[in-house]
C-alpha atoms as a PDB file:
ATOM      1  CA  UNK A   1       0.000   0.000   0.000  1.00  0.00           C
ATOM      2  CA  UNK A   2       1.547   3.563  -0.942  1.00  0.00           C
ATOM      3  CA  UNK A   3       1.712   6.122   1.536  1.00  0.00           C
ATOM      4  CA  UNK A   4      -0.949   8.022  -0.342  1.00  0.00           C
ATOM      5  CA  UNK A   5      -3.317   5.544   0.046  1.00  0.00           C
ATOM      6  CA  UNK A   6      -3.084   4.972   3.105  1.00  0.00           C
ATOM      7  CA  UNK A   7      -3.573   8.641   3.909  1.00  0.00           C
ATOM      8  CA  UNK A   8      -6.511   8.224   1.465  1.00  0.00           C
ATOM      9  CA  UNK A   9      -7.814   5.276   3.893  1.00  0.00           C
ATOM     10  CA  UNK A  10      -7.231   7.177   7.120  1.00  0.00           C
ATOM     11  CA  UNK A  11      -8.810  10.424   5.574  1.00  0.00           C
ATOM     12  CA  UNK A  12     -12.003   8.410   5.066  1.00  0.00           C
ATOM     13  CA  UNK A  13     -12.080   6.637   7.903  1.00  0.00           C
ATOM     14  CA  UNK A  14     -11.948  10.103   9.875  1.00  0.00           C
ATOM     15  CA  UNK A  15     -14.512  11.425   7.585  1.00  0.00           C
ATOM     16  CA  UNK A  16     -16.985   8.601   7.868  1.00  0.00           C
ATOM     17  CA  UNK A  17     -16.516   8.632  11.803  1.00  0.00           C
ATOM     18  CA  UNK A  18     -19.748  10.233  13.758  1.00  0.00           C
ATOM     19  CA  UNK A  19     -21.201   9.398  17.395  1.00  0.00           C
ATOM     20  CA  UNK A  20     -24.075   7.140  17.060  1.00  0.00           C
ATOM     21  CA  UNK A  21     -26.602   7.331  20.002  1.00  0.00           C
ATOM     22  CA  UNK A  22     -28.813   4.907  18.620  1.00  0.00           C
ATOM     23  CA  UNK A  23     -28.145   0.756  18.471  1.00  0.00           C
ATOM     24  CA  UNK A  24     -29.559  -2.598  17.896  1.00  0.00           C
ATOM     25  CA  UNK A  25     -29.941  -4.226  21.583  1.00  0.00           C
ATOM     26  CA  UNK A  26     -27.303  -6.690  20.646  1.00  0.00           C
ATOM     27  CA  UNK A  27     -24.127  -6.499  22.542  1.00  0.00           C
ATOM     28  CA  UNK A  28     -20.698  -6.554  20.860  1.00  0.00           C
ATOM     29  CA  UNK A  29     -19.639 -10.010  20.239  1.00  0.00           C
ATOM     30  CA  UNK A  30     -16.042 -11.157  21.972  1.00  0.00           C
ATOM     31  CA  UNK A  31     -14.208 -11.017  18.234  1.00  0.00           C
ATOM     32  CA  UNK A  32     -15.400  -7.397  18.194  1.00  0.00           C
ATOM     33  CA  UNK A  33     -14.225  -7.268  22.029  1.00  0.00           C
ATOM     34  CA  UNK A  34     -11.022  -8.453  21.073  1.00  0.00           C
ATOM     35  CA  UNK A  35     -10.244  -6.150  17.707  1.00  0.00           C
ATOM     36  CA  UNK A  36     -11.050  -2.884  19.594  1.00  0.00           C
ATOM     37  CA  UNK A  37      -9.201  -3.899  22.952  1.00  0.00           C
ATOM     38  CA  UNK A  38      -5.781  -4.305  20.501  1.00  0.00           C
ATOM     39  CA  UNK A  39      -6.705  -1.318  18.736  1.00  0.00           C
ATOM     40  CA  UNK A  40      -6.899   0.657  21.992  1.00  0.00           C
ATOM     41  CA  UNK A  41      -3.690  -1.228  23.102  1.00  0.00           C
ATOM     42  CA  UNK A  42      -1.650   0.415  20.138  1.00  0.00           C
ATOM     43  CA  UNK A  43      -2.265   3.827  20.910  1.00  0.00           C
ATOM     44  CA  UNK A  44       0.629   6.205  22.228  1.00  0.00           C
ATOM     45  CA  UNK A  45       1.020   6.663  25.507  1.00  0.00           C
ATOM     46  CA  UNK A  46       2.277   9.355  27.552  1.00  0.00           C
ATOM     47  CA  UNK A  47       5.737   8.958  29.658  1.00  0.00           C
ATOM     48  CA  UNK A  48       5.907   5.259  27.913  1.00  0.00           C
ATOM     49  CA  UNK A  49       2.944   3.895  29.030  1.00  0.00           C
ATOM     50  CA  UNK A  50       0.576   4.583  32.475  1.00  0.00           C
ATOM     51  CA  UNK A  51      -1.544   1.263  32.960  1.00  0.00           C
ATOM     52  CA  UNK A  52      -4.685   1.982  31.196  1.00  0.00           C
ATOM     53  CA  UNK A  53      -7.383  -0.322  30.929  1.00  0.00           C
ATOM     54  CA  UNK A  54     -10.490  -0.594  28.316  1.00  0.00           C
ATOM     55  CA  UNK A  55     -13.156  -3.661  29.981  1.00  0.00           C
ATOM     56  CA  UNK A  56     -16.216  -3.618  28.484  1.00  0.00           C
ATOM     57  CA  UNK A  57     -19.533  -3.508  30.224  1.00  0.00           C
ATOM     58  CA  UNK A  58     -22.533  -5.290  28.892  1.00  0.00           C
ATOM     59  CA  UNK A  59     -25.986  -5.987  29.939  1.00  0.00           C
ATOM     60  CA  UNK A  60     -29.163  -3.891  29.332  1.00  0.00           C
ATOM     61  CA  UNK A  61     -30.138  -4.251  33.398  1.00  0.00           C
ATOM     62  CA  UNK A  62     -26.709  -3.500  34.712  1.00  0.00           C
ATOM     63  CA  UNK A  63     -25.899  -0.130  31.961  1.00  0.00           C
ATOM     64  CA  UNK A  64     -29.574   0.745  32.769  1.00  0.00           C
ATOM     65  CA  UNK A  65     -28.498   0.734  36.652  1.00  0.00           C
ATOM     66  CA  UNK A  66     -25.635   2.329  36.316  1.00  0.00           C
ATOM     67  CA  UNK A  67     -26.561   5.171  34.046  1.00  0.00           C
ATOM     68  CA  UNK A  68     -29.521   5.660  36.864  1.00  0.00           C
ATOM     69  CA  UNK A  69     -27.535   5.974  39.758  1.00  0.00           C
ATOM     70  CA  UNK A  70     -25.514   8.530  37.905  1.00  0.00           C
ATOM     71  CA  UNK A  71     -28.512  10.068  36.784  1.00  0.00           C
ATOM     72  CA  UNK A  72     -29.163  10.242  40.547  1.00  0.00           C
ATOM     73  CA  UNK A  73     -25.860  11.025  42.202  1.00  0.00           C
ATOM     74  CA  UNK A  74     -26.123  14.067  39.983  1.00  0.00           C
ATOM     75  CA  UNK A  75     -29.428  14.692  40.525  1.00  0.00           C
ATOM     76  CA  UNK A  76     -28.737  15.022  44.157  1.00  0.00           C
ATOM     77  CA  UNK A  77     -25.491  17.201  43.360  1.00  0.00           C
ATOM     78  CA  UNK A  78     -27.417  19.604  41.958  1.00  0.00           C
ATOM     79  CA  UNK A  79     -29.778  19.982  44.978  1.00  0.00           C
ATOM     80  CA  UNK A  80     -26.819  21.433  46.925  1.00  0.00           C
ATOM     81  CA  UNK A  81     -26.784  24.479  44.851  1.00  0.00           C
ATOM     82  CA  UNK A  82     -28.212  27.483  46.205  1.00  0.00           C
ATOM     83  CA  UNK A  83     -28.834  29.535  43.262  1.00  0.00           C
ATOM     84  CA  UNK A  84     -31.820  28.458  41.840  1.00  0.00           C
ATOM     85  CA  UNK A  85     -30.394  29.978  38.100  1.00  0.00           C
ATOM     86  CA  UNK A  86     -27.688  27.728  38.521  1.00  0.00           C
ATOM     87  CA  UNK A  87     -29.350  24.671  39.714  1.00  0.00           C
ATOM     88  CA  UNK A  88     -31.458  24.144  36.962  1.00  0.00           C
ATOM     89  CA  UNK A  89     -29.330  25.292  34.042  1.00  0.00           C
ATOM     90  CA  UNK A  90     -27.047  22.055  35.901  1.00  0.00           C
ATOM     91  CA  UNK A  91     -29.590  20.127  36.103  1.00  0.00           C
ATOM     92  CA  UNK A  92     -31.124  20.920  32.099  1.00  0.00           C
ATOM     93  CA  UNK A  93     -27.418  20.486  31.212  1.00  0.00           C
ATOM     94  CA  UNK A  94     -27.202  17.047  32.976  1.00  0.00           C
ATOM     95  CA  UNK A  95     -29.765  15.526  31.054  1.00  0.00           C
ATOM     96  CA  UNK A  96     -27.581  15.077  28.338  1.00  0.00           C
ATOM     97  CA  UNK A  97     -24.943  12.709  30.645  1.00  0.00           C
ATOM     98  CA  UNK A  98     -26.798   9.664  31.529  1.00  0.00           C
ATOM     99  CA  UNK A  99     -28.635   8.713  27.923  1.00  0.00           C
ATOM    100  CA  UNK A 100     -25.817   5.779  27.612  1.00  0.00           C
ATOM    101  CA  UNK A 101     -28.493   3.391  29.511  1.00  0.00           C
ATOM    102  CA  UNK A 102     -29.797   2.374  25.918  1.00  0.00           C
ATOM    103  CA  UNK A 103     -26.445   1.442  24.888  1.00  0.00           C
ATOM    104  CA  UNK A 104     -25.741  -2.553  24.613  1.00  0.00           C
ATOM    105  CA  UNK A 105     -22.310  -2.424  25.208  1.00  0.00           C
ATOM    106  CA  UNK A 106     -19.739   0.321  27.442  1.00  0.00           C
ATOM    107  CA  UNK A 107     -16.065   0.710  27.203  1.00  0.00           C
ATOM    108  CA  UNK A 108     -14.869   1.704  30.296  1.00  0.00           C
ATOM    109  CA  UNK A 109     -11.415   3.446  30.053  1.00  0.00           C
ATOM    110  CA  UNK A 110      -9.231   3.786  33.381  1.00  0.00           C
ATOM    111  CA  UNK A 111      -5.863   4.632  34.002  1.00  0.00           C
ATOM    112  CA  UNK A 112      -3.296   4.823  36.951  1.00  0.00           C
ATOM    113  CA  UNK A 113      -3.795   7.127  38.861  1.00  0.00           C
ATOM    114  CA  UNK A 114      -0.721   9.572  39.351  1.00  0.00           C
ATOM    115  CA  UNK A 115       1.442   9.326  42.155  1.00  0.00           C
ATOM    116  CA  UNK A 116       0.952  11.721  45.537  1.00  0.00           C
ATOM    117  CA  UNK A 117       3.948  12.875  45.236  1.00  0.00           C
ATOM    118  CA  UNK A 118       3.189  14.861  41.909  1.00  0.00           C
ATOM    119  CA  UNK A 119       0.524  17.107  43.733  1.00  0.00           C
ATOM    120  CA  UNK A 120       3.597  18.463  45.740  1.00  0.00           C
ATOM    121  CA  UNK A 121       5.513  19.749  43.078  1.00  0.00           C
ATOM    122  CA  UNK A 122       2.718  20.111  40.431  1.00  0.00           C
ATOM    123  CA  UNK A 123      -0.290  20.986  42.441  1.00  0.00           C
ATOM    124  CA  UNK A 124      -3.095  21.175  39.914  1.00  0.00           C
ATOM    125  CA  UNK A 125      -1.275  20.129  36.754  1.00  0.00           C
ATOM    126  CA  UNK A 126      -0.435  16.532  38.660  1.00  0.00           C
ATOM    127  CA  UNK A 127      -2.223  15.229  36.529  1.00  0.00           C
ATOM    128  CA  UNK A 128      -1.308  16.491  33.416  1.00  0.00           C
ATOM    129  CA  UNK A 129       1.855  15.442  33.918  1.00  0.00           C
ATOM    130  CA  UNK A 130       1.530  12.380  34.731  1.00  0.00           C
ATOM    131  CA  UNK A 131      -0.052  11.760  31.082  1.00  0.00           C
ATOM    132  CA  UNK A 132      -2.882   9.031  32.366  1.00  0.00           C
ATOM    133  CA  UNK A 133      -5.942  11.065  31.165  1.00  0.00           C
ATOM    134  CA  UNK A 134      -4.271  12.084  28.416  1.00  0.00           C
ATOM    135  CA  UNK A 135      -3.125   9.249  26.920  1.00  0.00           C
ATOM    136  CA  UNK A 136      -6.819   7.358  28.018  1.00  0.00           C
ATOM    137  CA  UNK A 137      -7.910   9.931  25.512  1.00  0.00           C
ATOM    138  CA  UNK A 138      -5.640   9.680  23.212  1.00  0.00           C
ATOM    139  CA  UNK A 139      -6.439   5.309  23.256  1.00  0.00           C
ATOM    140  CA  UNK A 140     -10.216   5.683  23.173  1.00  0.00           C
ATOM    141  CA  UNK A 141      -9.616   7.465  20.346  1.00  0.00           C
ATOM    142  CA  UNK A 142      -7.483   4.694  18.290  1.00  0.00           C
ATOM    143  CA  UNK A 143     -11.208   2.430  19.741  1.00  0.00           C
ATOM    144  CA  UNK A 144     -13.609   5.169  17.659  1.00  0.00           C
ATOM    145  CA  UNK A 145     -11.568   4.547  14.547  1.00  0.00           C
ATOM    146  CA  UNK A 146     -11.426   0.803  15.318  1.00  0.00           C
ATOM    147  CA  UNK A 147     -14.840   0.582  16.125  1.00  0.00           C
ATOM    148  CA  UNK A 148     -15.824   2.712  12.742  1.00  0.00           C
ATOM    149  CA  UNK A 149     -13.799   0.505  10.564  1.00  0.00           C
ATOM    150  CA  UNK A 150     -15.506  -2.418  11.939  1.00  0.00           C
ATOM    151  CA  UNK A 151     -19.353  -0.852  10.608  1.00  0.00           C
ATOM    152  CA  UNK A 152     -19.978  -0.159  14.896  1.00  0.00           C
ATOM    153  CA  UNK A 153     -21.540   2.612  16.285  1.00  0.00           C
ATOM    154  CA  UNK A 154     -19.883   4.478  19.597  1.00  0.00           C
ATOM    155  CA  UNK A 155     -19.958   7.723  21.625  1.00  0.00           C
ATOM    156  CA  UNK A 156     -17.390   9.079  23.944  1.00  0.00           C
ATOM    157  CA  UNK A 157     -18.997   9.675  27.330  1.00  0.00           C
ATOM    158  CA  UNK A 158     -16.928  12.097  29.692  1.00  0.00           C
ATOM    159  CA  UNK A 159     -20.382  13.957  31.077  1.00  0.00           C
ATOM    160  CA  UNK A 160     -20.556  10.913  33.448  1.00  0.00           C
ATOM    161  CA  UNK A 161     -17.097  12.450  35.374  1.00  0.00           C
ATOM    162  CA  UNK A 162     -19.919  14.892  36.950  1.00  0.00           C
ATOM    163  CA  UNK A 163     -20.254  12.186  39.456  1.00  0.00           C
ATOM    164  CA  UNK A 164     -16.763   9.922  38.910  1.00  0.00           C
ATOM    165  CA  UNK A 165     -17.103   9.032  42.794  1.00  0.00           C
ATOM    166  CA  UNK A 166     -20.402   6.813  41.644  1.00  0.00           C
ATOM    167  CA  UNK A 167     -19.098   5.740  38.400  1.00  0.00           C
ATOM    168  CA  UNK A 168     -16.236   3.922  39.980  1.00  0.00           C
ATOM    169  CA  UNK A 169     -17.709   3.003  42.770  1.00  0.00           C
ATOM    170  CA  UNK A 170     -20.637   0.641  40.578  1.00  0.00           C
ATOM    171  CA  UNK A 171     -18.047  -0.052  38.246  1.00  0.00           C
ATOM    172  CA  UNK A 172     -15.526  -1.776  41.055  1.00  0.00           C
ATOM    173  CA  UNK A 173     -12.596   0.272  39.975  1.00  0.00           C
ATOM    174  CA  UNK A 174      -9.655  -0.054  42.085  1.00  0.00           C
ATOM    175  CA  UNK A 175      -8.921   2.844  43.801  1.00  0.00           C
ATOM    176  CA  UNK A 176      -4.846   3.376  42.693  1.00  0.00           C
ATOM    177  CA  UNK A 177      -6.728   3.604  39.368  1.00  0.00           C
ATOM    178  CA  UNK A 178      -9.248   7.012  37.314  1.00  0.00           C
ATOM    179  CA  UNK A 179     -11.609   6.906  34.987  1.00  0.00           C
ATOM    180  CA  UNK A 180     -10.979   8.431  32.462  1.00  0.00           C
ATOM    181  CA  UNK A 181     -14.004   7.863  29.860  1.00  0.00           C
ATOM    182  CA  UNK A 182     -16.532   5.581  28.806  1.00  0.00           C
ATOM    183  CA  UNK A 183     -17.487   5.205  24.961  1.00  0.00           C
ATOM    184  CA  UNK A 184     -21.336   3.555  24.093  1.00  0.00           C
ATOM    185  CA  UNK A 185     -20.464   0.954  21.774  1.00  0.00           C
ATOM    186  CA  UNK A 186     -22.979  -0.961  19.277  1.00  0.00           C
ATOM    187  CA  UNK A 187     -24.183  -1.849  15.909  1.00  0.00           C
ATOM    188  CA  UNK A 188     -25.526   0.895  14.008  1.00  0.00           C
ATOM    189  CA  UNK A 189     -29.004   1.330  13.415  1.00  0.00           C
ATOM    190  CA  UNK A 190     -29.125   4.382  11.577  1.00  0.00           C
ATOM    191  CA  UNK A 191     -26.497   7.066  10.164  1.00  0.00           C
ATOM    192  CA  UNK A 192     -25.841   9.833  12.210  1.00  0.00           C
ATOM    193  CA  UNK A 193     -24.926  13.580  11.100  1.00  0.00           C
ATOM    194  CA  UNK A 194     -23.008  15.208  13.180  1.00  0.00           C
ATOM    195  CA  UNK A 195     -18.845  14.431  13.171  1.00  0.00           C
ATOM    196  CA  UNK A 196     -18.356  14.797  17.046  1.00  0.00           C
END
């Protein structure tokens, strides 16, 4: 393959790539499992690699629970502010976090989290410097080209951080260990429009 057509492939790839919200109920088989766990395994990461993680998360009653206690946790968040203004511009602009409860299949992308040290000398770029976000991102993004050259649907999820204590507390992450993202995952059931 010339290095022009591979450009050519990549270009279209990148242009063919949209979020899909909507999928058939049918989680992603293990083969599809497998392709977009290697995929996500090739990526770059920062400072030579910071122990992420992409596990997948499948089950209509347990994504349904999960996106519903987040739902929740936030719900409750937003109680505690005073300003009414406030608390229900939050609350409008919550309802877009939690939709993923449809979805048949979640990545869930983690990292290490960076050591205390760090916050010493780095106070709030600790992280940042330590690369583990960053390179989560940078991973889940190889898995949203792997997943659209394999005809799936998926949607990076970060609105779900509102309420990270929650998220990692159903999903059982360790706690020397951040989410970072999830990503809906599926097969398509329509075409979406917008390249986000």
């Amino acid at each position: 393959m010339s290095a022009h057509s591979a450009y050519e492939d990549l270009m279209a790839l990148l242009r063919s790539r949209h979020s899909c919200r909507n999928f058939a109920p049918e989680p992603l088989d293990a083969q599809a499992q497998a392709s977009l766990r290697e995929a996500f395994s090739l990526a770059p990461q920062a400072g030579g690699g910071r122990k992420l993680t992409c596990s997948f998360v499948t089950g209509q009653t347990r994504i349904r629970e999960l996106a519903e206690s987040g739902a929740a946790a936030f719900a409750a968040r937003c109680e505690t502010i005073s300003s009414g203004f406030i608390r229900e511009e939050m609350s409008r602009y919550g309802e877009n976090f939690f939709w993923f409860a449809q979805a048949p299949t979640l990545a869930v992308i983690t990292c290490q989290s960076h050591p205390a040290f760090l916050d010493k000398s780095m106070e709030s770029k600790a992280a940042l410097a330590w690369g583990g976000e960053l390179s989560g991102a940078m991973a889940s993004f190889a898995l949203l080209l792997a997943a659209e050259s394999l005809g799936l649907g998926a949607c990076c999820l970060t609105g779900p951080l509102t309420v990270w204590r929650e998220m990692e507390t159903r999903l059982g992450i360790p706690k020397r260990e951040s989410l970072v993202l999830l990503v809906a995952l599926g097969y398509k059931t329509d075409t979406p429009k917008d390249n986000t």
